[in-house]
PDB file of N, CA and C in Angstrom:
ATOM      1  N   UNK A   1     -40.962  -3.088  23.147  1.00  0.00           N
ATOM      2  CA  UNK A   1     -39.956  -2.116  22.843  1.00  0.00           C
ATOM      3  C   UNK A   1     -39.507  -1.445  24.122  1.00  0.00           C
ATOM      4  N   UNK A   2     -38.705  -0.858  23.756  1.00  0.00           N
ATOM      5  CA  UNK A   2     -37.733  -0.101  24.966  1.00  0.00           C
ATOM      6  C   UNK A   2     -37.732   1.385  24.802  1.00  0.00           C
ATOM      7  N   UNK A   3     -38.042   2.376  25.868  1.00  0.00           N
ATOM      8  CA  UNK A   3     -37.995   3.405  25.270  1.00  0.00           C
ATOM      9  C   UNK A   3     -36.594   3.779  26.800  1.00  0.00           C
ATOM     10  N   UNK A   4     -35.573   4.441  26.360  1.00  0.00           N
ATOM     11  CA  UNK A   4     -34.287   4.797  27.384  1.00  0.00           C
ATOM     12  C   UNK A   4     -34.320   6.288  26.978  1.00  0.00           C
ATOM     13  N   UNK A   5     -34.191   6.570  28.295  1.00  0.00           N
ATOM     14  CA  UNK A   5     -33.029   7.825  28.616  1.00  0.00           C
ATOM     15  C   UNK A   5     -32.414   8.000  29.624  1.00  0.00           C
ATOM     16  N   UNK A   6     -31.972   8.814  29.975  1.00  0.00           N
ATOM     17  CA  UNK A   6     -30.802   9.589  30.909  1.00  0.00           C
ATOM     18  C   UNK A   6     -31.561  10.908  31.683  1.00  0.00           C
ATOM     19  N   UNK A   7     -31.314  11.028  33.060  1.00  0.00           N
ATOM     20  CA  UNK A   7     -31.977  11.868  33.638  1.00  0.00           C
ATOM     21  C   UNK A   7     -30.614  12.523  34.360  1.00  0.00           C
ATOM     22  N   UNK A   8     -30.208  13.603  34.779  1.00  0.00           N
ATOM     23  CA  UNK A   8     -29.536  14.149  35.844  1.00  0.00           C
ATOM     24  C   UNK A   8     -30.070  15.345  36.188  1.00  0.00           C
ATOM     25  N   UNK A   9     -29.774  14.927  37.220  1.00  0.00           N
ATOM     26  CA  UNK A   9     -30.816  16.197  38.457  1.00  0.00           C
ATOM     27  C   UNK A   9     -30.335  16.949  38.823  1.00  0.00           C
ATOM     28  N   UNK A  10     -30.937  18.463  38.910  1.00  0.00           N
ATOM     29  CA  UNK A  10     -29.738  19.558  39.282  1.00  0.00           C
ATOM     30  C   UNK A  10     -29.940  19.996  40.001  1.00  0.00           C
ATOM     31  N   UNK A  11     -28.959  20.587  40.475  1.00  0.00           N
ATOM     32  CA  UNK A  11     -28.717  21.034  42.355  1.00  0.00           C
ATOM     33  C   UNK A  11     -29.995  21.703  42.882  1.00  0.00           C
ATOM     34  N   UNK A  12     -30.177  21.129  44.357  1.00  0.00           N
ATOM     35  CA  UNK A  12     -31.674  21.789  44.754  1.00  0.00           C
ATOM     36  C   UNK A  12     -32.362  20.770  44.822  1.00  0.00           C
ATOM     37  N   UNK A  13     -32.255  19.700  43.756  1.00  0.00           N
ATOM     38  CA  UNK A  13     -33.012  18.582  43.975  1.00  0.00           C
ATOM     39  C   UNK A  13     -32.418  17.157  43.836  1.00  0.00           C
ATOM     40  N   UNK A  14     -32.770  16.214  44.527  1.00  0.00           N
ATOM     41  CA  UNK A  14     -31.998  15.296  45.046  1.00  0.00           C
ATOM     42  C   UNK A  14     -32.392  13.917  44.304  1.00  0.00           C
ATOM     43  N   UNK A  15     -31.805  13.223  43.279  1.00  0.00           N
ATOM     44  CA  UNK A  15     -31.881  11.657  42.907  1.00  0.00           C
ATOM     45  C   UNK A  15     -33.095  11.129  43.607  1.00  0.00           C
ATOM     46  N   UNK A  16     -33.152  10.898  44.728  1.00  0.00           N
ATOM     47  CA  UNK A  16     -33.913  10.214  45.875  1.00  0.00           C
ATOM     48  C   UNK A  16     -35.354  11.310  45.707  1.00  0.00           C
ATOM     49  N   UNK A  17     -35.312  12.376  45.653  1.00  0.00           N
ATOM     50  CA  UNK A  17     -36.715  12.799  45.392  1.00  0.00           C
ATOM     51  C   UNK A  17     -37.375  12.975  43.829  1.00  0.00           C
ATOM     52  N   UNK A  18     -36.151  12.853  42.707  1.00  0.00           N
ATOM     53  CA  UNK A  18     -36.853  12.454  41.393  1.00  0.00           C
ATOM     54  C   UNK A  18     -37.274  10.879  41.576  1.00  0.00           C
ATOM     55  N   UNK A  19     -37.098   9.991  42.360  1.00  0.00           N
ATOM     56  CA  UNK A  19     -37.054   8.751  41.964  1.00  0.00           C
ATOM     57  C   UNK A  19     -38.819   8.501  42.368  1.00  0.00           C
ATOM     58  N   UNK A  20     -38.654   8.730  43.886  1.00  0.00           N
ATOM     59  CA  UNK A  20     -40.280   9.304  44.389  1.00  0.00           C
ATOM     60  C   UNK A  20     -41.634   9.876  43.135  1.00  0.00           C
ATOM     61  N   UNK A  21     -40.811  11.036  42.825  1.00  0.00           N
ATOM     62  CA  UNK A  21     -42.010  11.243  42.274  1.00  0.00           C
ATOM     63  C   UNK A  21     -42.212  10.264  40.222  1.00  0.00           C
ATOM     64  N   UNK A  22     -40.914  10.307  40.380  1.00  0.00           N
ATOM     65  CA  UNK A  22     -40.861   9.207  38.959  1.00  0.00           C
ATOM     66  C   UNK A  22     -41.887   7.548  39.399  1.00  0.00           C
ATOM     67  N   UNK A  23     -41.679   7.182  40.342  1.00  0.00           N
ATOM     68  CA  UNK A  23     -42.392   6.138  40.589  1.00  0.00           C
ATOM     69  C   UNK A  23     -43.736   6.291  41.223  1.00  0.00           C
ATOM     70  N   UNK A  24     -44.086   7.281  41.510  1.00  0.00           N
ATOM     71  CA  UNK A  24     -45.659   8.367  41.694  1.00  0.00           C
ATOM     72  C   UNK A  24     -46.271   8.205  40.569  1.00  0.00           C
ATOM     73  N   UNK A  25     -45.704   8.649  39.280  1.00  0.00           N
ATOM     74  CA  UNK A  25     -45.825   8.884  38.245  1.00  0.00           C
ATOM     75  C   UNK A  25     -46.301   7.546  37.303  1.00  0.00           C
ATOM     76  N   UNK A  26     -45.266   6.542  37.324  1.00  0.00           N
ATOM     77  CA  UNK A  26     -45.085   5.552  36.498  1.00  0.00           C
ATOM     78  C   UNK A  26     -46.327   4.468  37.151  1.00  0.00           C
ATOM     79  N   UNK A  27     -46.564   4.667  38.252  1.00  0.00           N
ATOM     80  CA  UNK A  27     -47.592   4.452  38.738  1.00  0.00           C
ATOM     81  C   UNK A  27     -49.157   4.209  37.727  1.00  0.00           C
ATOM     82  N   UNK A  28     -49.325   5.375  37.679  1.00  0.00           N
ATOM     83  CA  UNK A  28     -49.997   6.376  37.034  1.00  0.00           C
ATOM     84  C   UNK A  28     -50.367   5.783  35.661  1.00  0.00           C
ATOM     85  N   UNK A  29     -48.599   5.472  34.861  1.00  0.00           N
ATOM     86  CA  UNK A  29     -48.606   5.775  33.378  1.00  0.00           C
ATOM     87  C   UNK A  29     -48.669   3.915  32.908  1.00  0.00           C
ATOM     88  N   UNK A  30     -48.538   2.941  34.144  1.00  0.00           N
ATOM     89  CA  UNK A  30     -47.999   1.805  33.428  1.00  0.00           C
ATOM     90  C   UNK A  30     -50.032   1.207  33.892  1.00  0.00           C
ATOM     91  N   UNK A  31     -50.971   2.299  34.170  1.00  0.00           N
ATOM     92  CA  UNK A  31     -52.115   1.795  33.612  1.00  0.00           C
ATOM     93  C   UNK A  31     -52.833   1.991  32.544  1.00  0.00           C
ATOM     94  N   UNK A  32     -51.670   2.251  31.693  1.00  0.00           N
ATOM     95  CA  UNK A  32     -52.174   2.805  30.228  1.00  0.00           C
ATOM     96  C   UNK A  32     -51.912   1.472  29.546  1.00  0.00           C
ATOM     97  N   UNK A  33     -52.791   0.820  28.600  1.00  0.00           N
ATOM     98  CA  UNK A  33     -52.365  -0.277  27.476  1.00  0.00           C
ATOM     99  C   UNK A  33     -51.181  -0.429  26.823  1.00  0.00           C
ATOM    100  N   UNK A  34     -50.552  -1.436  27.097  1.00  0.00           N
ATOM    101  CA  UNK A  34     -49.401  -1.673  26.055  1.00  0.00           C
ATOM    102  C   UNK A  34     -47.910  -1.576  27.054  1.00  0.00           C
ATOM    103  N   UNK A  35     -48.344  -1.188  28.386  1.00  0.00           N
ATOM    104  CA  UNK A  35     -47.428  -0.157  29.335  1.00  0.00           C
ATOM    105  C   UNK A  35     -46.600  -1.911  30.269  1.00  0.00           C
ATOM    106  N   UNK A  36     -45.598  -2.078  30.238  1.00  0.00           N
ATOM    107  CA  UNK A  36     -44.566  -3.313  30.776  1.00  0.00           C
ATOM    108  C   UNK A  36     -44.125  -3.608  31.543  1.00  0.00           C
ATOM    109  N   UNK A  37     -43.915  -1.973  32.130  1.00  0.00           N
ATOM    110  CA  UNK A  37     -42.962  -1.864  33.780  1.00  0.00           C
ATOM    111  C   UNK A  37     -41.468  -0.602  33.088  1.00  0.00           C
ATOM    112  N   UNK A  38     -41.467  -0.599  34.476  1.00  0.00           N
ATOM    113  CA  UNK A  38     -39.934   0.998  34.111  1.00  0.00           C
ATOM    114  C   UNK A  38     -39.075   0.173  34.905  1.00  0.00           C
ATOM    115  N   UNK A  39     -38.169   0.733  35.028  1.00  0.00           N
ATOM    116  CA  UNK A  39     -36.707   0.772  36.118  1.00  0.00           C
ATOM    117  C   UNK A  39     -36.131   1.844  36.109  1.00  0.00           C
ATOM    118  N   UNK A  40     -35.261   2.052  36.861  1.00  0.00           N
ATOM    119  CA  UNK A  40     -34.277   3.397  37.480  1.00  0.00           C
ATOM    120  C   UNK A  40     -32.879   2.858  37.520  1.00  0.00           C
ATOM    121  N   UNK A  41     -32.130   3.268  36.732  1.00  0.00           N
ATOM    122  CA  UNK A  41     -30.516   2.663  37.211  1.00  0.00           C
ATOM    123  C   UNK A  41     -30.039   3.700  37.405  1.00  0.00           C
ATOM    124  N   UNK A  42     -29.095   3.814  38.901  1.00  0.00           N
ATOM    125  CA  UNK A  42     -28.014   5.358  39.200  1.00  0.00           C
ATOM    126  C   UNK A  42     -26.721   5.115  38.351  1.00  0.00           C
ATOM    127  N   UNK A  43     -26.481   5.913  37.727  1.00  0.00           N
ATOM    128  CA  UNK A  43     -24.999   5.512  37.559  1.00  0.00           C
ATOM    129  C   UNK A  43     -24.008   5.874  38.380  1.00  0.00           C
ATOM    130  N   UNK A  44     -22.975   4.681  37.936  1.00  0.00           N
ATOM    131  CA  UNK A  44     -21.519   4.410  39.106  1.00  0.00           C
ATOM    132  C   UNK A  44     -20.934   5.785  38.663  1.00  0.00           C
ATOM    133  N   UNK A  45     -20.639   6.123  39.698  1.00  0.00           N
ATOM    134  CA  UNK A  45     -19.602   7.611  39.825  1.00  0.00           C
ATOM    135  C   UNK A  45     -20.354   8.900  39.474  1.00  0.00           C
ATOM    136  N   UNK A  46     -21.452   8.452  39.212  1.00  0.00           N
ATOM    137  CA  UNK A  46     -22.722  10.051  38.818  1.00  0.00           C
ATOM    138  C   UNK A  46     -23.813   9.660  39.576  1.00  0.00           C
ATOM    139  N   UNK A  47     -23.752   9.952  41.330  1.00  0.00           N
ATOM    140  CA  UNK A  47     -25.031   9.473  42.018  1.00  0.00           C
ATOM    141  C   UNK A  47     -25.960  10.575  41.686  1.00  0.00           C
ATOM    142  N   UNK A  48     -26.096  11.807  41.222  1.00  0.00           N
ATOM    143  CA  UNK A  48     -27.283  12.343  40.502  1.00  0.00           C
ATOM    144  C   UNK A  48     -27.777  12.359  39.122  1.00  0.00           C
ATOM    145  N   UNK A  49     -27.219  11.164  38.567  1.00  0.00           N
ATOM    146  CA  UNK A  49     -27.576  10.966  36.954  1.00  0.00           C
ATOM    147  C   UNK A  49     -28.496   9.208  37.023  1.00  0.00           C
ATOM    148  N   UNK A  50     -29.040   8.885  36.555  1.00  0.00           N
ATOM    149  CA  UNK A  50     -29.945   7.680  36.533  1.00  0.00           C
ATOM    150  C   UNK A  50     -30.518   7.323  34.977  1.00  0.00           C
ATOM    151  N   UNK A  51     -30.341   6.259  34.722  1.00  0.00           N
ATOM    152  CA  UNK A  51     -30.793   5.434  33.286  1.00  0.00           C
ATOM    153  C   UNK A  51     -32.309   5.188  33.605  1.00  0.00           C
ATOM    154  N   UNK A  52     -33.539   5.966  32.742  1.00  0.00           N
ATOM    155  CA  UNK A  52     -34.666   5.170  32.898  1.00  0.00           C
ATOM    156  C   UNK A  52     -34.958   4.489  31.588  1.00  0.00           C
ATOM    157  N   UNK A  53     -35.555   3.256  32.077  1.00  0.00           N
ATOM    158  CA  UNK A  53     -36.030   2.046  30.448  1.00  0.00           C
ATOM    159  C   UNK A  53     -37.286   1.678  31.027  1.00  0.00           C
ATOM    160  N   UNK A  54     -38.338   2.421  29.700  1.00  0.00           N
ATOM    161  CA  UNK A  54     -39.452   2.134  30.235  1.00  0.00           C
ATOM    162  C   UNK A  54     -40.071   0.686  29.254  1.00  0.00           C
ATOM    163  N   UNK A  55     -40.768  -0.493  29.740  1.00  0.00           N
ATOM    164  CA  UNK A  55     -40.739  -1.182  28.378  1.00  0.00           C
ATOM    165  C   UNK A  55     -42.594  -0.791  27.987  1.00  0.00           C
ATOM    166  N   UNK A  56     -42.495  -1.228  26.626  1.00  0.00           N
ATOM    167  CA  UNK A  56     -43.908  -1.015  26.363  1.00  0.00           C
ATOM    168  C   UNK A  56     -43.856  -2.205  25.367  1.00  0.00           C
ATOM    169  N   UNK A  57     -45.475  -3.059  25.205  1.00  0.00           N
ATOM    170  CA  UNK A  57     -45.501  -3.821  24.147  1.00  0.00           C
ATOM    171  C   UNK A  57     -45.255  -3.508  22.649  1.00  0.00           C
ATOM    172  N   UNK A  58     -45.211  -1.837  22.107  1.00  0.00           N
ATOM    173  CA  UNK A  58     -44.854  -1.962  21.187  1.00  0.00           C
ATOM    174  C   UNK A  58     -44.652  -0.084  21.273  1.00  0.00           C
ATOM    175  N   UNK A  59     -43.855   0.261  19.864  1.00  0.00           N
ATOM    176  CA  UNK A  59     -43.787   1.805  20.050  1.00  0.00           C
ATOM    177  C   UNK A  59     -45.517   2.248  19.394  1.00  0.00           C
ATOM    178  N   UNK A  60     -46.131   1.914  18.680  1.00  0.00           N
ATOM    179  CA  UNK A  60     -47.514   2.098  18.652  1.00  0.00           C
ATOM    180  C   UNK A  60     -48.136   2.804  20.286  1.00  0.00           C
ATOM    181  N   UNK A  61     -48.152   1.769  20.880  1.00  0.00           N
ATOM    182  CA  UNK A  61     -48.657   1.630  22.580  1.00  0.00           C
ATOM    183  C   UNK A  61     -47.901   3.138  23.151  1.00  0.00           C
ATOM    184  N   UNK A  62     -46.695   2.629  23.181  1.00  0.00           N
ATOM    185  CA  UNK A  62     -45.975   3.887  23.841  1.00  0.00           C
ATOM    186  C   UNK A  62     -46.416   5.675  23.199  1.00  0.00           C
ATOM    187  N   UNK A  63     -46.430   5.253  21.837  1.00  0.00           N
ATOM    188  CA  UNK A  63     -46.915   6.661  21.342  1.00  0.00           C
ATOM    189  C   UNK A  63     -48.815   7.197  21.368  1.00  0.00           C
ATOM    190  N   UNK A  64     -49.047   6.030  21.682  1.00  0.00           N
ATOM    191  CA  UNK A  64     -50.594   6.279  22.030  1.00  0.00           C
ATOM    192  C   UNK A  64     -50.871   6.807  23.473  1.00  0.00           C
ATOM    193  N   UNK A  65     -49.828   6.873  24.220  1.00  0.00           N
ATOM    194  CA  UNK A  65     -50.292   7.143  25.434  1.00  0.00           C
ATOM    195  C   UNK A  65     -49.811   8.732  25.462  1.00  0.00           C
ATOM    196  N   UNK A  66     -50.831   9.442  26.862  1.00  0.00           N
ATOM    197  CA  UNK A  66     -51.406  10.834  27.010  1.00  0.00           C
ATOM    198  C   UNK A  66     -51.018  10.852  28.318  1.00  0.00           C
ATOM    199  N   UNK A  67     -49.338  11.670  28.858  1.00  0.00           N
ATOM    200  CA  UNK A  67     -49.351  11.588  30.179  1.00  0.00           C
ATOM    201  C   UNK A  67     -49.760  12.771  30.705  1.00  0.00           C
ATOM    202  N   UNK A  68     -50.674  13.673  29.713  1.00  0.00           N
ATOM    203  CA  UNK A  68     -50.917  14.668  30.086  1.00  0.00           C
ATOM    204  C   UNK A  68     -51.978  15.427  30.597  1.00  0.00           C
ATOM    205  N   UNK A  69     -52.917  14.119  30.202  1.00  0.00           N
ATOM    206  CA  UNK A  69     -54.323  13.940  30.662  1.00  0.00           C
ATOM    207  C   UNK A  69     -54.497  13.343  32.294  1.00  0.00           C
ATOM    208  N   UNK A  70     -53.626  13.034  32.986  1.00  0.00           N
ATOM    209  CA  UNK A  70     -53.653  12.892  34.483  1.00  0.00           C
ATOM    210  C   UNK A  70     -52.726  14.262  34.922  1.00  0.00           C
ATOM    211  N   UNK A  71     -53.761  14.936  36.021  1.00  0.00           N
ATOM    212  CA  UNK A  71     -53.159  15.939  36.558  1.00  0.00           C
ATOM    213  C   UNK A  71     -51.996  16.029  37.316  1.00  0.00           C
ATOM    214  N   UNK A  72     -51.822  14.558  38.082  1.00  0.00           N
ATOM    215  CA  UNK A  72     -50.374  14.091  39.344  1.00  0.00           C
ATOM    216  C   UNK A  72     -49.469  14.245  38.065  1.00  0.00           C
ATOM    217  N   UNK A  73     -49.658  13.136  37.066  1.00  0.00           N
ATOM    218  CA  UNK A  73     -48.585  13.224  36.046  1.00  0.00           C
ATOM    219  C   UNK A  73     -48.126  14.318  35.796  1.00  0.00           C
ATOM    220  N   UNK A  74     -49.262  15.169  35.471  1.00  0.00           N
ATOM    221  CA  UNK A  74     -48.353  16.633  34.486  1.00  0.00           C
ATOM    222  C   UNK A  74     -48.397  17.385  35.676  1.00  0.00           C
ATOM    223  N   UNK A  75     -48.073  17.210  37.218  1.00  0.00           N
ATOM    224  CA  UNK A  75     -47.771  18.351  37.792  1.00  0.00           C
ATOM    225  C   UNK A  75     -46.220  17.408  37.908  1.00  0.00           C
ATOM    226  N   UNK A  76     -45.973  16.255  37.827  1.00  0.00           N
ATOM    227  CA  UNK A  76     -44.813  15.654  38.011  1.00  0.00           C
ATOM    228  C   UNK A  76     -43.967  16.094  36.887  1.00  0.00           C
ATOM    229  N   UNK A  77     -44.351  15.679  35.587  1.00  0.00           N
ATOM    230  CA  UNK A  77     -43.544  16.278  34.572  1.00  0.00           C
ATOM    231  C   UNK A  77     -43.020  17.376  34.154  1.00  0.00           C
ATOM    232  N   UNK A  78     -44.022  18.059  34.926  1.00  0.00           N
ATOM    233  CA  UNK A  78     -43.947  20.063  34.788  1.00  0.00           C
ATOM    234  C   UNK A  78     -42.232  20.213  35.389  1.00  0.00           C
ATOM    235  N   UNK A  79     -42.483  19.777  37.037  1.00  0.00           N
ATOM    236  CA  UNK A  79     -41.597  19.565  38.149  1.00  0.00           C
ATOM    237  C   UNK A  79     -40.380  19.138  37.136  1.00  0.00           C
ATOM    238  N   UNK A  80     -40.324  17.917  36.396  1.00  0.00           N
ATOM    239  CA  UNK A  80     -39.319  17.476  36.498  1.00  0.00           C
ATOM    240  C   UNK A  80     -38.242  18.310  35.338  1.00  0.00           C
ATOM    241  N   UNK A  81     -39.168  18.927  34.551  1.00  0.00           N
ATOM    242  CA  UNK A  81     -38.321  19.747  33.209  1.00  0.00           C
ATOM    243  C   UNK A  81     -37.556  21.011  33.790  1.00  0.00           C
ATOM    244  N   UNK A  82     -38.597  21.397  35.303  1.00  0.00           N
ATOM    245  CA  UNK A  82     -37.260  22.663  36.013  1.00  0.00           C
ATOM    246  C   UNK A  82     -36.108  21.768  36.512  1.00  0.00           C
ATOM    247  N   UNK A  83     -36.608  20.823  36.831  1.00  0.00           N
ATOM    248  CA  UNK A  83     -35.572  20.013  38.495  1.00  0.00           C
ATOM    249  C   UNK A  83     -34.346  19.414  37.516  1.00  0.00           C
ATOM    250  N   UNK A  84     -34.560  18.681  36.430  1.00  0.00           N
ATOM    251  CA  UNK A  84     -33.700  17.866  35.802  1.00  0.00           C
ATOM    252  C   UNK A  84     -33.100  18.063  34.027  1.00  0.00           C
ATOM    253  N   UNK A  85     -32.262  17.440  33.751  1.00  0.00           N
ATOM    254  CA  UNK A  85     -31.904  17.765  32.457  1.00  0.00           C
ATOM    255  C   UNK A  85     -32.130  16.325  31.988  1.00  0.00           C
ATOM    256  N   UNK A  86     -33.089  16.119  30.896  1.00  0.00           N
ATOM    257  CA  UNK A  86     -33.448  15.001  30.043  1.00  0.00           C
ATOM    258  C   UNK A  86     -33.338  14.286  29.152  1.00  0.00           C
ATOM    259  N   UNK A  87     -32.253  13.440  28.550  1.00  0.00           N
ATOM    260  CA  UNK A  87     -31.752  13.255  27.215  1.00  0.00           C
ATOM    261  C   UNK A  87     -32.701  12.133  26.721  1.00  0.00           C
ATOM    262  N   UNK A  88     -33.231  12.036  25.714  1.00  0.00           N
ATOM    263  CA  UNK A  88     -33.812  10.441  25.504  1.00  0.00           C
ATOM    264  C   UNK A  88     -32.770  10.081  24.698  1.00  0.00           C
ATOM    265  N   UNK A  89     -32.514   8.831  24.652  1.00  0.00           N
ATOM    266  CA  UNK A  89     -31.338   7.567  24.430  1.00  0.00           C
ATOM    267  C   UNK A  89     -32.121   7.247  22.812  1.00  0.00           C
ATOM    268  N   UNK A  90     -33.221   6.796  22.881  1.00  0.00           N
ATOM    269  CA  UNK A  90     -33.820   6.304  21.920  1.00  0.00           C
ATOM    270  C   UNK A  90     -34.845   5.026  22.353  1.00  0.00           C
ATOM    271  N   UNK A  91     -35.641   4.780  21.396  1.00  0.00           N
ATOM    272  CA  UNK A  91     -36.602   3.451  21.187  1.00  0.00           C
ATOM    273  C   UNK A  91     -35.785   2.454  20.417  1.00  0.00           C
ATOM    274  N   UNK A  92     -36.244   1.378  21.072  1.00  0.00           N
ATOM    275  CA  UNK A  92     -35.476   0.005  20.903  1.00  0.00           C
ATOM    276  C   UNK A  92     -36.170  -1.282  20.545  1.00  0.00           C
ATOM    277  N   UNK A  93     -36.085  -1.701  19.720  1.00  0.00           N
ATOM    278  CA  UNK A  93     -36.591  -2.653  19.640  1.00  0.00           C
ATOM    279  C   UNK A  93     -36.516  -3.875  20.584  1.00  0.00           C
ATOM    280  N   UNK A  94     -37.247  -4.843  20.706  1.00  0.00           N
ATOM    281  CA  UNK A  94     -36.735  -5.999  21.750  1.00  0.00           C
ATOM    282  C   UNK A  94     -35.674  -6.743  21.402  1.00  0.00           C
ATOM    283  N   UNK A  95     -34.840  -7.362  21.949  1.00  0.00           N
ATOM    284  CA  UNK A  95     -33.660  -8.090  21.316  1.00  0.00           C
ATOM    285  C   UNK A  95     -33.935  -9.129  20.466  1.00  0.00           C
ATOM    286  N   UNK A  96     -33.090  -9.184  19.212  1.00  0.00           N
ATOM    287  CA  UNK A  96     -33.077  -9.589  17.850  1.00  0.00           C
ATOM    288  C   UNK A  96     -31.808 -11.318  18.817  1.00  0.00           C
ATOM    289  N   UNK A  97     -31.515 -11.200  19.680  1.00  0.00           N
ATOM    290  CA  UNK A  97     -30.560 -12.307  20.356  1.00  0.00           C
ATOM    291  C   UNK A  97     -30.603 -11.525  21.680  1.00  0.00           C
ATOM    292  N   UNK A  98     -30.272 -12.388  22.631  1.00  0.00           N
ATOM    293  CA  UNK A  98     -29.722 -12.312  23.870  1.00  0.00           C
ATOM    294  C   UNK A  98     -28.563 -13.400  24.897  1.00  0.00           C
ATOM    295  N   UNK A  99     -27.965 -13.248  24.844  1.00  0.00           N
ATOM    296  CA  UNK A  99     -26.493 -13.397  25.717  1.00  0.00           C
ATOM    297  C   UNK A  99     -26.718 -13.576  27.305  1.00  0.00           C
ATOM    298  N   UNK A 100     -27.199 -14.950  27.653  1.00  0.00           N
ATOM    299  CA  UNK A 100     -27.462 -15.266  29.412  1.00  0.00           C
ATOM    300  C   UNK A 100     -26.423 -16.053  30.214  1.00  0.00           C
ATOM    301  N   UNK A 101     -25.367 -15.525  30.875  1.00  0.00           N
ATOM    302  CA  UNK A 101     -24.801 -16.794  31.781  1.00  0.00           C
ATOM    303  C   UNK A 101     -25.360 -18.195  31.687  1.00  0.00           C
ATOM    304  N   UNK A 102     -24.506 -18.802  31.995  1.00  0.00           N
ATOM    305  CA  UNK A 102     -24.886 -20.343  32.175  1.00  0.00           C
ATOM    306  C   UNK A 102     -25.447 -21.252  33.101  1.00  0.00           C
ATOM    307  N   UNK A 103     -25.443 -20.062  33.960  1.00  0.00           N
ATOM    308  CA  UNK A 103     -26.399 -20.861  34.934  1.00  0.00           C
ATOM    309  C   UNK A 103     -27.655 -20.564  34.700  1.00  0.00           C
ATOM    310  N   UNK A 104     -28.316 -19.296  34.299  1.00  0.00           N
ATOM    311  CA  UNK A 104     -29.682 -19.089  33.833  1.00  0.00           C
ATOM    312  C   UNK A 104     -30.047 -20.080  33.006  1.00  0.00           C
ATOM    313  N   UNK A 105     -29.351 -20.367  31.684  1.00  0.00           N
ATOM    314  CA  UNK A 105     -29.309 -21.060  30.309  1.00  0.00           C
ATOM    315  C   UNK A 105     -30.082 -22.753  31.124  1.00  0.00           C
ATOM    316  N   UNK A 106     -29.186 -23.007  32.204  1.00  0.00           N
ATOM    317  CA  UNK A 106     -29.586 -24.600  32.611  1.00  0.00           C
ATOM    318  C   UNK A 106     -30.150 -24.596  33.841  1.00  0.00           C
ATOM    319  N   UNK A 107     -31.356 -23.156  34.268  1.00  0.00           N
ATOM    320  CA  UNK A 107     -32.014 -23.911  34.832  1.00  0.00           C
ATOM    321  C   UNK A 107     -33.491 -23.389  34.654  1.00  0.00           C
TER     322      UNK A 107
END
């Protein structure tokens, strides 16, 4: 599953230093069971707004995990609820189809 949101960072603090401590963090969180890998996308024309998709093997996994029980984590998360404004997008299931160019497809 997919868990997305939307991050934008507000003045005072800089994209480039949420990303730091987001990957400090994820560090941290993708040694928890079930945990897939994250990414960071900036968006075009909003260089202080960024897409994070964290994947997890299932929303079970994702909701079993405690980022609050590591201290780096929750001094990161503390940080990030002054520094940034947080929307979650939603949980996603894995794709039901997927749509690949043709050169992926044949090779």
């Amino acid at each position: 599953m997919k868990f997305i949101f939307e991050v934008r960072v507000k003045p005072g603090t800089t994209v480039e230093e949420y990303a730091d401590a987001w990957v400090e963090a994820s560090r941290i969180i993708q040694r928890t069971p079930g945990a897939r890998g994250t990414y960071l996308h900036r968006k075009i024309g909003e260089p202080d707004t960024v897409l994070a998709i964290a994947h997890w093997d299932s929303k079970a996994a994702r909701d079993a995990k405690d980022d609050r029980r590591d201290a780096t984590v929750r001094e990161i998360l503390d940080r990030h609820a002054r520094t940034c404004e947080i929307t979650v997008i939603g949980e996603f299931e894995e794709p039901e189809w997927q749509v690949e160019p043709e050169a992926a497809r044949s090779s």
